[in-house]
C-alpha atoms as a PDB file:
ATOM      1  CA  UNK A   1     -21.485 -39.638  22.082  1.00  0.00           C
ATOM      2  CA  UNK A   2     -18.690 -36.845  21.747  1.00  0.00           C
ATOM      3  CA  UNK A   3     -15.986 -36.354  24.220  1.00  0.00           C
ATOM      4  CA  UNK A   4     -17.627 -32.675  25.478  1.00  0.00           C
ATOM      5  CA  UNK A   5     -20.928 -34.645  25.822  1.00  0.00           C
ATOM      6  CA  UNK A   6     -19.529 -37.738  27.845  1.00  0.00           C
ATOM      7  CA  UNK A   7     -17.420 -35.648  30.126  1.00  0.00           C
ATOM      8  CA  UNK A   8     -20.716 -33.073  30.706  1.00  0.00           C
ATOM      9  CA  UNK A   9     -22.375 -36.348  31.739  1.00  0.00           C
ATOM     10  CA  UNK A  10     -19.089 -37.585  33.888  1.00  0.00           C
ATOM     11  CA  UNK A  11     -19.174 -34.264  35.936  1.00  0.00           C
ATOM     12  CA  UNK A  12     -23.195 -34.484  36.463  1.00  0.00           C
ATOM     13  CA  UNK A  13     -22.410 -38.363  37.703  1.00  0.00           C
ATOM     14  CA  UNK A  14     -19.206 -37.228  39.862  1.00  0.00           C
ATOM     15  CA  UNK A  15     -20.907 -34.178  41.967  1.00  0.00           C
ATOM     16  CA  UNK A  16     -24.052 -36.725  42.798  1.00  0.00           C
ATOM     17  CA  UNK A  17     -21.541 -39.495  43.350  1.00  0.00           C
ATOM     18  CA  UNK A  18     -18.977 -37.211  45.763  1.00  0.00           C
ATOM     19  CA  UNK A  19     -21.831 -36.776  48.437  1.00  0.00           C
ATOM     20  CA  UNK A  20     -21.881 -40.706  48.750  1.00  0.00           C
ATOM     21  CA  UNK A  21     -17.943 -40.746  49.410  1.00  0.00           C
ATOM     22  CA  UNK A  22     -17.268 -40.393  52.943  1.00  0.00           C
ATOM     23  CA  UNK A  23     -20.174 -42.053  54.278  1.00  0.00           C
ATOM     24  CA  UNK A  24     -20.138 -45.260  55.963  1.00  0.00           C
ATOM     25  CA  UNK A  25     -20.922 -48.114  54.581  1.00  0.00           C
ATOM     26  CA  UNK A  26     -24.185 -48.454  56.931  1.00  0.00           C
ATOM     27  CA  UNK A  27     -24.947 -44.647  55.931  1.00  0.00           C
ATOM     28  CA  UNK A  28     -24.129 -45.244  52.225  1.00  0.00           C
ATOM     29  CA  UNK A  29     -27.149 -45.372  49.685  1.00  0.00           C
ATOM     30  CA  UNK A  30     -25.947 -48.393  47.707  1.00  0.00           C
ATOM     31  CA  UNK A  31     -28.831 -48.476  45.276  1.00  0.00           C
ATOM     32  CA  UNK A  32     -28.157 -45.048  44.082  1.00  0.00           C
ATOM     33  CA  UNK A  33     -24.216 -45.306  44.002  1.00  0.00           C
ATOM     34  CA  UNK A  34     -24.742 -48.364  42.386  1.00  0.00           C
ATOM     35  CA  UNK A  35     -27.107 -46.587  39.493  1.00  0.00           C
ATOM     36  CA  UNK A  36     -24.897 -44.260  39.183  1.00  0.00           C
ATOM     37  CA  UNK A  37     -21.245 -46.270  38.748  1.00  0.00           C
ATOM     38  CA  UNK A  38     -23.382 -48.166  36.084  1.00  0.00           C
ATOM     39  CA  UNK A  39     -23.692 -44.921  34.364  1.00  0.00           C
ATOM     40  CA  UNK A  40     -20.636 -43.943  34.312  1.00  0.00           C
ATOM     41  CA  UNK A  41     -19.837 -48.394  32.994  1.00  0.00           C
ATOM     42  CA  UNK A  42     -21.779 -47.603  30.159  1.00  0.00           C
ATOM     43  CA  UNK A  43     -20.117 -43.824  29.508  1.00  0.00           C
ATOM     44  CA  UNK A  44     -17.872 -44.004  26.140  1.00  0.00           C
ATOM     45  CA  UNK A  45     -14.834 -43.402  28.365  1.00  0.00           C
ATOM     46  CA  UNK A  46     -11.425 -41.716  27.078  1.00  0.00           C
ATOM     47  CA  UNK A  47      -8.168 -40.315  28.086  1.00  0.00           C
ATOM     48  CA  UNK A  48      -9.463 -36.999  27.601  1.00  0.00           C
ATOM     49  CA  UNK A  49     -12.316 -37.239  29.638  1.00  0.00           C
ATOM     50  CA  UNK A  50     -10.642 -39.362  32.754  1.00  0.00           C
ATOM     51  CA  UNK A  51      -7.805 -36.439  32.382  1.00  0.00           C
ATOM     52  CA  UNK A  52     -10.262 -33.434  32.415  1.00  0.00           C
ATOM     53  CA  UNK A  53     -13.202 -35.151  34.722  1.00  0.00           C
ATOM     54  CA  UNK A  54     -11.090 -36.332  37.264  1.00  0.00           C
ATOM     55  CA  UNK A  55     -13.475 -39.243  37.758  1.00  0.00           C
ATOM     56  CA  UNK A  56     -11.025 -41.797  38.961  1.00  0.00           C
ATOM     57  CA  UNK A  57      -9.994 -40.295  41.966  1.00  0.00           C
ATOM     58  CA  UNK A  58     -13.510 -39.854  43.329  1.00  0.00           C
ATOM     59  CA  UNK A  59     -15.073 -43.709  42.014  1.00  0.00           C
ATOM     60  CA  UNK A  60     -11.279 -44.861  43.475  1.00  0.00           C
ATOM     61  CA  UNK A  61     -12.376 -43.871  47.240  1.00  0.00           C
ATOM     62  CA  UNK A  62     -15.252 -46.177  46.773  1.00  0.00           C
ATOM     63  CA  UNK A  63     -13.310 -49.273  46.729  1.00  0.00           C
ATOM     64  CA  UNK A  64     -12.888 -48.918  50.676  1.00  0.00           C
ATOM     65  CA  UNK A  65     -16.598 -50.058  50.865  1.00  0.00           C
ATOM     66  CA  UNK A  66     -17.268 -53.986  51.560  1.00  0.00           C
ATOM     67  CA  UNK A  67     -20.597 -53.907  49.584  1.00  0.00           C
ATOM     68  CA  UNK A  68     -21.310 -54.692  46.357  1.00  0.00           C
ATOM     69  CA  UNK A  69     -20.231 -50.995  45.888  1.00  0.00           C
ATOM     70  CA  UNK A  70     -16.474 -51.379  46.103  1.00  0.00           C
ATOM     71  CA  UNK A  71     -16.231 -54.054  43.948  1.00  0.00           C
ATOM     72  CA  UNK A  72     -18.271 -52.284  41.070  1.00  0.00           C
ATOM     73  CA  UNK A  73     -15.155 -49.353  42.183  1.00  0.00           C
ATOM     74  CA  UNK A  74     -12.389 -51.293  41.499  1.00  0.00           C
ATOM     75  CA  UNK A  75     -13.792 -53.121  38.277  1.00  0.00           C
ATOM     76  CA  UNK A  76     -14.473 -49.343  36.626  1.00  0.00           C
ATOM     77  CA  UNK A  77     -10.806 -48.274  38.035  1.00  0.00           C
ATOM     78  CA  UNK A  78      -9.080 -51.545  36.569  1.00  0.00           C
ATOM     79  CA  UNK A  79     -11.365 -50.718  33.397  1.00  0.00           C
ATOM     80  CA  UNK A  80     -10.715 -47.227  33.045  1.00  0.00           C
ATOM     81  CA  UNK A  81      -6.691 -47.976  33.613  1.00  0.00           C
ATOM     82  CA  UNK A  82      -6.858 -50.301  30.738  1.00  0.00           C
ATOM     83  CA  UNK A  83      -8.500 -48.066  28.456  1.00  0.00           C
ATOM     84  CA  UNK A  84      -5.977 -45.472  29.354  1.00  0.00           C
ATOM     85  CA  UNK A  85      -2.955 -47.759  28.471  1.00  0.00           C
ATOM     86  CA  UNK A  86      -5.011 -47.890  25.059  1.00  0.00           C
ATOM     87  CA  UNK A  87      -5.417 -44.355  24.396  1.00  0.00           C
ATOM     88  CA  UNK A  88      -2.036 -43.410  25.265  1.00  0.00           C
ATOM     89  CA  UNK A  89      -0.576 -46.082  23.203  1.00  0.00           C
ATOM     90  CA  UNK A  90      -2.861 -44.932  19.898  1.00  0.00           C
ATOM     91  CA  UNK A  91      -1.796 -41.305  20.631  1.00  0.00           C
ATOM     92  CA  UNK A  92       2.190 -41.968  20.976  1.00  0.00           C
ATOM     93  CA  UNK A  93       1.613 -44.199  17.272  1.00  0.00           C
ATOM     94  CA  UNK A  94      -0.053 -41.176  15.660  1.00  0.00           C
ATOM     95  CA  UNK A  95       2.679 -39.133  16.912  1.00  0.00           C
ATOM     96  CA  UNK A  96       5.553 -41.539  15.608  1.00  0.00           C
ATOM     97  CA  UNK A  97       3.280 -41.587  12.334  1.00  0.00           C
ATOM     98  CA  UNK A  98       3.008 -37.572  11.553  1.00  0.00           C
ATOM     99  CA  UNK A  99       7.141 -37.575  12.674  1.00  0.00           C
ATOM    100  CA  UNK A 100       7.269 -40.011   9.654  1.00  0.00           C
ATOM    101  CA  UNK A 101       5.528 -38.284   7.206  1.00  0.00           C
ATOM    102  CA  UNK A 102       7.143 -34.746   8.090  1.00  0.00           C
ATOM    103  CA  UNK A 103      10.357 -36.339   7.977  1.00  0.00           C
ATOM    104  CA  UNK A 104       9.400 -37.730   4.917  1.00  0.00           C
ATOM    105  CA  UNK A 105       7.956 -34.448   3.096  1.00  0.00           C
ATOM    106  CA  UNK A 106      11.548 -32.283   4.291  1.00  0.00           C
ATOM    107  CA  UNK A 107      13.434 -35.050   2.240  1.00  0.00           C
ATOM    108  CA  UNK A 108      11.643 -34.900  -0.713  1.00  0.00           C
ATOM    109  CA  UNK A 109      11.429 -31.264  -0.586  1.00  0.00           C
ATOM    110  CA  UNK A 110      15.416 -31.198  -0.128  1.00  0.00           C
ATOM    111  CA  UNK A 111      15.611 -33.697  -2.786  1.00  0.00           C
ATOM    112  CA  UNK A 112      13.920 -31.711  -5.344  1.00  0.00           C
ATOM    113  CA  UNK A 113      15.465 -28.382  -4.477  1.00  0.00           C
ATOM    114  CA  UNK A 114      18.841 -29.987  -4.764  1.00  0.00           C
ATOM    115  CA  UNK A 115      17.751 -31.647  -8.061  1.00  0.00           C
ATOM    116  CA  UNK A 116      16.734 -28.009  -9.453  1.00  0.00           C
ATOM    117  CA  UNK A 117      19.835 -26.387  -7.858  1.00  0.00           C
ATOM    118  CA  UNK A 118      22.546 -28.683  -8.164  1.00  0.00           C
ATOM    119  CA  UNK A 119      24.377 -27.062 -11.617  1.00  0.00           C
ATOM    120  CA  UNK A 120      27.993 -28.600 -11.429  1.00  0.00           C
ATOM    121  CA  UNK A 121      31.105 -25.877 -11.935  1.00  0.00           C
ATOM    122  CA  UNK A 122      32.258 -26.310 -15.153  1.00  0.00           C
ATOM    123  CA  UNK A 123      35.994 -25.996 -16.528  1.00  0.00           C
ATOM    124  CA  UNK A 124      36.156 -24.730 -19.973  1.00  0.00           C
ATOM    125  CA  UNK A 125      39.215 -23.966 -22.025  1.00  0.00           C
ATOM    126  CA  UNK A 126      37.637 -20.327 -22.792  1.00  0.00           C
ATOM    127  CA  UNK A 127      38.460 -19.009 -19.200  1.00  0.00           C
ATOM    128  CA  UNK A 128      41.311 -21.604 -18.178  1.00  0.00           C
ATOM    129  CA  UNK A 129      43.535 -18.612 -19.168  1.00  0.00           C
ATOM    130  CA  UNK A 130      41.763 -16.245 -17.101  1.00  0.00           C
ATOM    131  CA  UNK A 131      43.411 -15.367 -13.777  1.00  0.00           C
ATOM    132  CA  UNK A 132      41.372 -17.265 -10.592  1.00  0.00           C
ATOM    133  CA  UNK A 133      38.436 -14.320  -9.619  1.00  0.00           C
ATOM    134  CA  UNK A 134      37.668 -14.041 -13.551  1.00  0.00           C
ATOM    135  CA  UNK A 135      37.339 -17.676 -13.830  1.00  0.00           C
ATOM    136  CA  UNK A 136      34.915 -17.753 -10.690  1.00  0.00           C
ATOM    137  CA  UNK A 137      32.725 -15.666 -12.395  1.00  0.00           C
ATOM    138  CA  UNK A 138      32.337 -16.874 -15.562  1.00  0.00           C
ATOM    139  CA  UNK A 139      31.728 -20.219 -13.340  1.00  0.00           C
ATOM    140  CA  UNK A 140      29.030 -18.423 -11.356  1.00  0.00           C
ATOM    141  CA  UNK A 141      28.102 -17.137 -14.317  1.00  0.00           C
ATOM    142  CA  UNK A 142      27.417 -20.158 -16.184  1.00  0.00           C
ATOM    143  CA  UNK A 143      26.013 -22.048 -13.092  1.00  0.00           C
ATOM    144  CA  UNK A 144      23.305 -19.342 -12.511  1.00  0.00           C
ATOM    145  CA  UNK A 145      22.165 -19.693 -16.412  1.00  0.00           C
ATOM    146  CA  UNK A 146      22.451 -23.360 -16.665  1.00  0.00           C
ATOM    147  CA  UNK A 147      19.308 -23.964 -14.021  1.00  0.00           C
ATOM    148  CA  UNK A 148      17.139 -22.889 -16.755  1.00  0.00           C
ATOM    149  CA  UNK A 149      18.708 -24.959 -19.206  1.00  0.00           C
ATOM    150  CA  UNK A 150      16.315 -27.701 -18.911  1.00  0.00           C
ATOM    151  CA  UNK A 151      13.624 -25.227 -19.822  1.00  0.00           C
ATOM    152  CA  UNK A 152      14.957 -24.513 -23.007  1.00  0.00           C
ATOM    153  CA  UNK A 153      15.857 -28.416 -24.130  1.00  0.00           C
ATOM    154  CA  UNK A 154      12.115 -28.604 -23.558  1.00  0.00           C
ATOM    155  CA  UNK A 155      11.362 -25.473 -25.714  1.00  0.00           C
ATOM    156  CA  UNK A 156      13.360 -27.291 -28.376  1.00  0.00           C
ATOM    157  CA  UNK A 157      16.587 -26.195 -28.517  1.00  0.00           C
ATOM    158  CA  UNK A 158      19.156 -28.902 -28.591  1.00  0.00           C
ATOM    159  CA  UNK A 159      20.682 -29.409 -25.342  1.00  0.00           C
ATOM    160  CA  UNK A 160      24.329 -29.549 -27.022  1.00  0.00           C
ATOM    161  CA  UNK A 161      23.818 -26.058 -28.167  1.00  0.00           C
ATOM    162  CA  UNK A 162      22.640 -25.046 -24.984  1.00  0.00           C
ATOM    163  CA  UNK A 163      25.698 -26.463 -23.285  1.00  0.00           C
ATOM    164  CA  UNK A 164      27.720 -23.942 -26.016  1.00  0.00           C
ATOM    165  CA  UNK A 165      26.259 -21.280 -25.350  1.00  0.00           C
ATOM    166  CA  UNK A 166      26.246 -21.153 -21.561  1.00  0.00           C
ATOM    167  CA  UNK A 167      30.173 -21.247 -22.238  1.00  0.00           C
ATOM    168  CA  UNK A 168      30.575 -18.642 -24.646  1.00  0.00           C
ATOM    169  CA  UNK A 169      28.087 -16.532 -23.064  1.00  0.00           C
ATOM    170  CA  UNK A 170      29.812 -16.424 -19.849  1.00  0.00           C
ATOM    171  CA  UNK A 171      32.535 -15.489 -20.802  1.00  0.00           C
ATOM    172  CA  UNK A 172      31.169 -12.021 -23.136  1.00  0.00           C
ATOM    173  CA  UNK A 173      29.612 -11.348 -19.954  1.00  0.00           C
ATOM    174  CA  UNK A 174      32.233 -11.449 -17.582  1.00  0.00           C
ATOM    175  CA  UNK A 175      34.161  -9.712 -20.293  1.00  0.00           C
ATOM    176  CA  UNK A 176      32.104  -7.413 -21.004  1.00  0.00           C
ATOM    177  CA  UNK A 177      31.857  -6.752 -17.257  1.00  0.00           C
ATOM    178  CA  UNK A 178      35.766  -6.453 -16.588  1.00  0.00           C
ATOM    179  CA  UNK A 179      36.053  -3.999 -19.183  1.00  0.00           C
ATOM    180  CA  UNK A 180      34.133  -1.208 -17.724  1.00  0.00           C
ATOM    181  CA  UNK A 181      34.794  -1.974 -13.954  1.00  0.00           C
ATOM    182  CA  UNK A 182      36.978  -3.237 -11.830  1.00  0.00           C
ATOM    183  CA  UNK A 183      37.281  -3.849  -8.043  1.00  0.00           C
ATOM    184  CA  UNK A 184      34.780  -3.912  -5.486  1.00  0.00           C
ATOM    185  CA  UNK A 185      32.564  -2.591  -8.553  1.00  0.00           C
ATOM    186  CA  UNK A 186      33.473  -5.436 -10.396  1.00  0.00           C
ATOM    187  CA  UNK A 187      32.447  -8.285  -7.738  1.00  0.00           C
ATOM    188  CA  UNK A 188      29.249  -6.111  -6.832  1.00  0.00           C
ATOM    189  CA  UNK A 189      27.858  -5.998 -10.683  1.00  0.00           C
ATOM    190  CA  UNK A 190      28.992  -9.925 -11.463  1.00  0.00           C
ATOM    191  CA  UNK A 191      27.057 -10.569  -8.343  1.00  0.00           C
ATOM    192  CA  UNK A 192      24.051  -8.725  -9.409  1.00  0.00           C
ATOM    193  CA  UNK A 193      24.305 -10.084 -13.046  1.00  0.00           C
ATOM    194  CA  UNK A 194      24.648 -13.860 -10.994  1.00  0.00           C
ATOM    195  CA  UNK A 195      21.207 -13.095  -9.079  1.00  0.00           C
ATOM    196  CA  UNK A 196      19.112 -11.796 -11.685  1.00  0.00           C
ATOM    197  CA  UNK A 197      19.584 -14.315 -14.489  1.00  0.00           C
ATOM    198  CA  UNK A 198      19.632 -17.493 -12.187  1.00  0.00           C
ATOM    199  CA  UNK A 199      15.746 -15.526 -10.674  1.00  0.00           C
ATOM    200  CA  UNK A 200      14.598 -14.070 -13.941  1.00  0.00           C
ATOM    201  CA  UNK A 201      14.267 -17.316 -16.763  1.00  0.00           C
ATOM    202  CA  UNK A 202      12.928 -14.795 -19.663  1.00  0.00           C
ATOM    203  CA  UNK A 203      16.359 -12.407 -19.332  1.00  0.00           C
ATOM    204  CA  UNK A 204      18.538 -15.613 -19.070  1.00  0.00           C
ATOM    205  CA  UNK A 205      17.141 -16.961 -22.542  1.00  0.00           C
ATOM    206  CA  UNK A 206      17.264 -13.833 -24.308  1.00  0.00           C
ATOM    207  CA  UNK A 207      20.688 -13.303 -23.256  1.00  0.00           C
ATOM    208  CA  UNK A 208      21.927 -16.581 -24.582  1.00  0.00           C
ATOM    209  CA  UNK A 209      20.007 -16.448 -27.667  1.00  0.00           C
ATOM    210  CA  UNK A 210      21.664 -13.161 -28.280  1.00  0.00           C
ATOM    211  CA  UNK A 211      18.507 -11.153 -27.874  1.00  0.00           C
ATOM    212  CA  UNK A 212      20.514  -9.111 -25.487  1.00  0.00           C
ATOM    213  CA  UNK A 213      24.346  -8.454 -26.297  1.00  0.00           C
ATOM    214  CA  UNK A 214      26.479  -8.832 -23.537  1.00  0.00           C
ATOM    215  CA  UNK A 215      27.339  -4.868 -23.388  1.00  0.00           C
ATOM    216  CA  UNK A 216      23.429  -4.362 -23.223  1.00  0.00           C
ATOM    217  CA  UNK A 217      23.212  -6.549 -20.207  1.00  0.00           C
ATOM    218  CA  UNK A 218      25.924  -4.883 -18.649  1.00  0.00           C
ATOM    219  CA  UNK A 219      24.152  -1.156 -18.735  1.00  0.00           C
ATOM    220  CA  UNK A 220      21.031  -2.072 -17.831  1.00  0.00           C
ATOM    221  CA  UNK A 221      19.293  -0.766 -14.575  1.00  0.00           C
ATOM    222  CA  UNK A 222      18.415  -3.297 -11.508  1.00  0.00           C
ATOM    223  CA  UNK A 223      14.520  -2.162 -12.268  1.00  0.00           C
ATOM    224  CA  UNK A 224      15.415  -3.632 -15.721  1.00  0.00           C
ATOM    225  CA  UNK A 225      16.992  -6.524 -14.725  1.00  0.00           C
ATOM    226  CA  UNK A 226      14.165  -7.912 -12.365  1.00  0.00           C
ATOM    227  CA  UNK A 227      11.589 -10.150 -13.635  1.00  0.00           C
ATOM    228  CA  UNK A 228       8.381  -9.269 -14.417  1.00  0.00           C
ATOM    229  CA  UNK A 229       6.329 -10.994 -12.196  1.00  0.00           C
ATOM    230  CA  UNK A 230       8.912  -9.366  -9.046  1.00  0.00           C
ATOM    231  CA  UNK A 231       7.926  -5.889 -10.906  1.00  0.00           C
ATOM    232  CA  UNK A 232       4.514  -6.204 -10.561  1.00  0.00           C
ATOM    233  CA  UNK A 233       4.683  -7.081  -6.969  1.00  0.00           C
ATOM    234  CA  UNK A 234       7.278  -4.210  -6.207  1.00  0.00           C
ATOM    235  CA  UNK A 235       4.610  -2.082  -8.383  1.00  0.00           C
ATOM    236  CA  UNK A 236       1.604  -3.269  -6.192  1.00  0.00           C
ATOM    237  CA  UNK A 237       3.691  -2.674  -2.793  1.00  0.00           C
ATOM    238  CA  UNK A 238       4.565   0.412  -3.425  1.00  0.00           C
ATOM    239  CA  UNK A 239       0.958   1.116  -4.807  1.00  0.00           C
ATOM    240  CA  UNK A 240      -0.339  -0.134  -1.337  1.00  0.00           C
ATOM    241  CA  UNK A 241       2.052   2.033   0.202  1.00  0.00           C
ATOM    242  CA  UNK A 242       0.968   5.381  -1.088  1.00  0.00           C
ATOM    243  CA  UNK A 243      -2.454   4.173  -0.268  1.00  0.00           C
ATOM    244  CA  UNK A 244      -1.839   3.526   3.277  1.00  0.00           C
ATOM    245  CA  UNK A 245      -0.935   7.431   3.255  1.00  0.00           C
ATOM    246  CA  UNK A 246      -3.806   9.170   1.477  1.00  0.00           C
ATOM    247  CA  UNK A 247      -6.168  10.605   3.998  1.00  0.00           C
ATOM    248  CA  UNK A 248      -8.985  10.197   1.078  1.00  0.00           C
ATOM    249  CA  UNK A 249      -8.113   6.716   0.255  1.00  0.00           C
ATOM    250  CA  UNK A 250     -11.835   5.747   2.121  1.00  0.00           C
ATOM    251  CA  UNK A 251     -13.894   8.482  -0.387  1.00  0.00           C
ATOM    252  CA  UNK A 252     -11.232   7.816  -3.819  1.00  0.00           C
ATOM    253  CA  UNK A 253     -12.037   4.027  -3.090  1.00  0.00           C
ATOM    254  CA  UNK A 254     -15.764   3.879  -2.364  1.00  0.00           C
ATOM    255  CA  UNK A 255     -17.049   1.708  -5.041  1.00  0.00           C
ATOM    256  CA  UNK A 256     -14.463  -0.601  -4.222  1.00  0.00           C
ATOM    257  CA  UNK A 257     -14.845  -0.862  -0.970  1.00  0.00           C
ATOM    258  CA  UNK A 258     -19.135  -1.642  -1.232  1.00  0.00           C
ATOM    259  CA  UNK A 259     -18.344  -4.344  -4.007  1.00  0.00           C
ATOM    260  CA  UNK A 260     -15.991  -6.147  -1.439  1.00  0.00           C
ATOM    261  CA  UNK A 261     -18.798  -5.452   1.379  1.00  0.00           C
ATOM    262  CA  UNK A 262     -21.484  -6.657  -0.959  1.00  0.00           C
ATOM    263  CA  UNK A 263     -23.574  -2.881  -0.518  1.00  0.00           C
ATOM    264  CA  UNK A 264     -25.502  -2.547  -3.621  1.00  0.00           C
ATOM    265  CA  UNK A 265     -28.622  -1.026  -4.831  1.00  0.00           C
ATOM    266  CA  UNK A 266     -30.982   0.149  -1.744  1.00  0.00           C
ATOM    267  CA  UNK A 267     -28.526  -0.358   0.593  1.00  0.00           C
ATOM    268  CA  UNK A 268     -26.243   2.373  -0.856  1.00  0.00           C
ATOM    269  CA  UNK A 269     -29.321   4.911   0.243  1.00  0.00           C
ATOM    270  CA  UNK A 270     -29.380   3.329   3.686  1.00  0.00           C
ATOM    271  CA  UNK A 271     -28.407   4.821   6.768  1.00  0.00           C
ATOM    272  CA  UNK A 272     -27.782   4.345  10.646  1.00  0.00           C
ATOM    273  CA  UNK A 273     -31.027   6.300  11.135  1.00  0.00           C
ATOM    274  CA  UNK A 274     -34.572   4.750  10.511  1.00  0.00           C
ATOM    275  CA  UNK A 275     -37.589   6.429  10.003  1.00  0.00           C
ATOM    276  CA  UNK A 276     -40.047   5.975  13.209  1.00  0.00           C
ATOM    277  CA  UNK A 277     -43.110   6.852  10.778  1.00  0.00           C
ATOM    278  CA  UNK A 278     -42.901   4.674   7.538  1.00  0.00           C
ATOM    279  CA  UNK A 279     -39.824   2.428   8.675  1.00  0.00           C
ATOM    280  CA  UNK A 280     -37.859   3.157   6.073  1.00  0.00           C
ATOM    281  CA  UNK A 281     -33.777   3.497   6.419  1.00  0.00           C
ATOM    282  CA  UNK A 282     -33.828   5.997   3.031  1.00  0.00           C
ATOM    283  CA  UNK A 283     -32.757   8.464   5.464  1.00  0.00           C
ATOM    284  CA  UNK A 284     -29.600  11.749   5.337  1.00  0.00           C
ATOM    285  CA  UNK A 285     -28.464  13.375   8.210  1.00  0.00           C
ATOM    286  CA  UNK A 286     -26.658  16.580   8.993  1.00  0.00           C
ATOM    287  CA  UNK A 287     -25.150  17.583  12.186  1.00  0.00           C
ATOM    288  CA  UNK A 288     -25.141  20.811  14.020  1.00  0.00           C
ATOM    289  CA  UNK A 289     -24.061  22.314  17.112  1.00  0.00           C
ATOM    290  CA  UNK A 290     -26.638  23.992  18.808  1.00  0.00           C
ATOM    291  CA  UNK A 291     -26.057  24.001  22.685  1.00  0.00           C
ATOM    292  CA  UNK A 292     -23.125  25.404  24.090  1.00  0.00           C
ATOM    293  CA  UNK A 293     -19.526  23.608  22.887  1.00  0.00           C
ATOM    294  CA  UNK A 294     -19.099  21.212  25.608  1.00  0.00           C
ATOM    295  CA  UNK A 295     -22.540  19.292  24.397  1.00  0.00           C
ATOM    296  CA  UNK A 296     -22.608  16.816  22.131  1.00  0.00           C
ATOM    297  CA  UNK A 297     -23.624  18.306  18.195  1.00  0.00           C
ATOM    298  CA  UNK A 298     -27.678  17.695  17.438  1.00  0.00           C
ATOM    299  CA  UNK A 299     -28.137  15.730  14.463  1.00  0.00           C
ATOM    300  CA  UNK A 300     -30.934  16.325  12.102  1.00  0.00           C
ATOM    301  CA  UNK A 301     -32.735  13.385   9.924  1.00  0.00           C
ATOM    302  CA  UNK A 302     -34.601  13.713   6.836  1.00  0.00           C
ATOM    303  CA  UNK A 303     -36.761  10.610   5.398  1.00  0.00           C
ATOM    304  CA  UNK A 304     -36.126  10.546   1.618  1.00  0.00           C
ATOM    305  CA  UNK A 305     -39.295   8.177   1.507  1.00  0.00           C
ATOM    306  CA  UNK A 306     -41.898   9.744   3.705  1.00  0.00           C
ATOM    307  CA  UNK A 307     -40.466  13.158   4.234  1.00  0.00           C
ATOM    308  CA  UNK A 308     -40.697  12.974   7.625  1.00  0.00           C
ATOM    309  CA  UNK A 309     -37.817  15.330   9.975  1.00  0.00           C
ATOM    310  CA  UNK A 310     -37.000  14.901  13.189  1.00  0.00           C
ATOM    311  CA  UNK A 311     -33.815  15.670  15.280  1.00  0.00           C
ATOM    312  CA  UNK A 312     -32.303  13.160  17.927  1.00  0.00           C
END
């Protein structure tokens, strides 16, 4: 029996059994209050039920009795204490268990976004001569680049080469970008440059494979810099956007919207109105006002399968 089922049948048993409380013991029906703390003996009792039932406190007042009454009482209270202990105990182990496992998930998780993340600085001779911002960069540079350097080992590129390149090609960049800015311009662009090649993994290869020059990367435009996949989403939000606008989105998108709803064939033709002769909901309407403005407009029906009119 489920726990909704055993505590409807607690609360049944504990509104017969309150009336027997307060009596006497002379007064007190002991046949019946036995019966019924049987019942509740052979109830599949819980935590949850005790808890929402309140059972205990009304079965405890019964121990008071001398008759065979009290002693049935305090066996079901000792019982039902016990199985308490029980569930409490079970419920503090799952608790310690899912604590565990969460615990257990976060470090992994950490693990492997440390393992994907964790690019070392490099020191190469080709920017040792470069004053300490410049050599930053071309650090930053090369760390942001390197995380997909595992993805091109496995594309079949030797991973010495790869190793080269990241080198050399930090540094054309960070040349490339010193020569036509400087300042706060400077830092903003190498940050920029930084971002997009460590998010977008296609740019990143074709820069290092010298697909695009170091100049190209330089001049192109943040909409040119972003992945694909983040275009298509920035496409499809600002898509949504303009939709949310257009007063005739409801009428430009009707199709649409009775594919989704799963309105096809007759059900396109039906309407709110059905026809009181042959039953049929074929029906159009038209509304018109015809009683003074502060009435509600009349609306007129037309049966497209009978013919029938009528007004309502």
């Amino acid at each position: 029996m489920s726990n909704k089922a055993t505590l409807a049948t607690v609360n049944g048993i504990k509104e017969s059994l309150s009336k027997q409380v307060d009596k006497a013991d002379d007064d007190l029906d002991v046949e019946a209050t036995k019966d019924m703390l049987q019942q509740l003996d052979g109830c599949n009792m819980t935590l949850v039920v005790l808890t929402k039932s309140l059972i205990g406190t009304v079965v405890s007042k019964l121990k008071k009795h001398d008759s065979e009454v009290g002693s049935l009482a305090k066996s079901l209270i000792k019982k039902w204490k016990k199985c308490a202990k029980e569930d409490e105990a079970k419920k503090e182990a799952k608790q310690v268990v899912a604590v565990e496992r969460r615990s257990s998930s976060n470090s992994n998780t950490n693990n492997n976004n440390a393992s994907r993340s964790d690019v070392p600085l490099v020191d190469a001779e080709e920017w040792e001569s470069l004053p300490p911002s410049r050599k930053s960069v071309c650090q930053k540079l090369h760390k942001c680049m390197g995380v997909h350097k595992a993805a091109m080992v496995k594309s079949g590129i030797n991973a010495e080469a790869v190793d080269h390149l990241l080198i050399s090609r930090s540094v054309e960049i960070e040349g490339a970008v010193h020569n036509k800015l400087s300042g706060s311009a400077y830092a903003d662009k190498a940050r920029s440059l930084c971002f997009n090649l460590k998010k977008n993994a296609r740019l990143a290869e074709e820069v290092m494979l010298g697909q695009v020059t170091a100049d190209e990367l330089t001049r192109m435009t943040s909409e040119q810099l972003i992945s694909n996949e983040t275009r298509v989403a920035r496409e499809q939000d600002a898509k949504k956007l303009i939709d949310s606008k257009r007063l005739d989105w409801d009428t430009a998108n009707e199709d649409k919207i009775n594919k989704m709803c799963g309105i096809h064939g007759d059900l396109l033709k039906a309407s709110l109105f059905t026809c009181g002769r042959c039953k049929s909901e074929k029906t159009t309407s038209t509304q018109k006002q015809t009683r003074s403005a502060d009435e509600p407009m009349t609306v007129f029906v037309f049966c497209l399968n009978c013919g029938k009119r009528w007004k309502c």
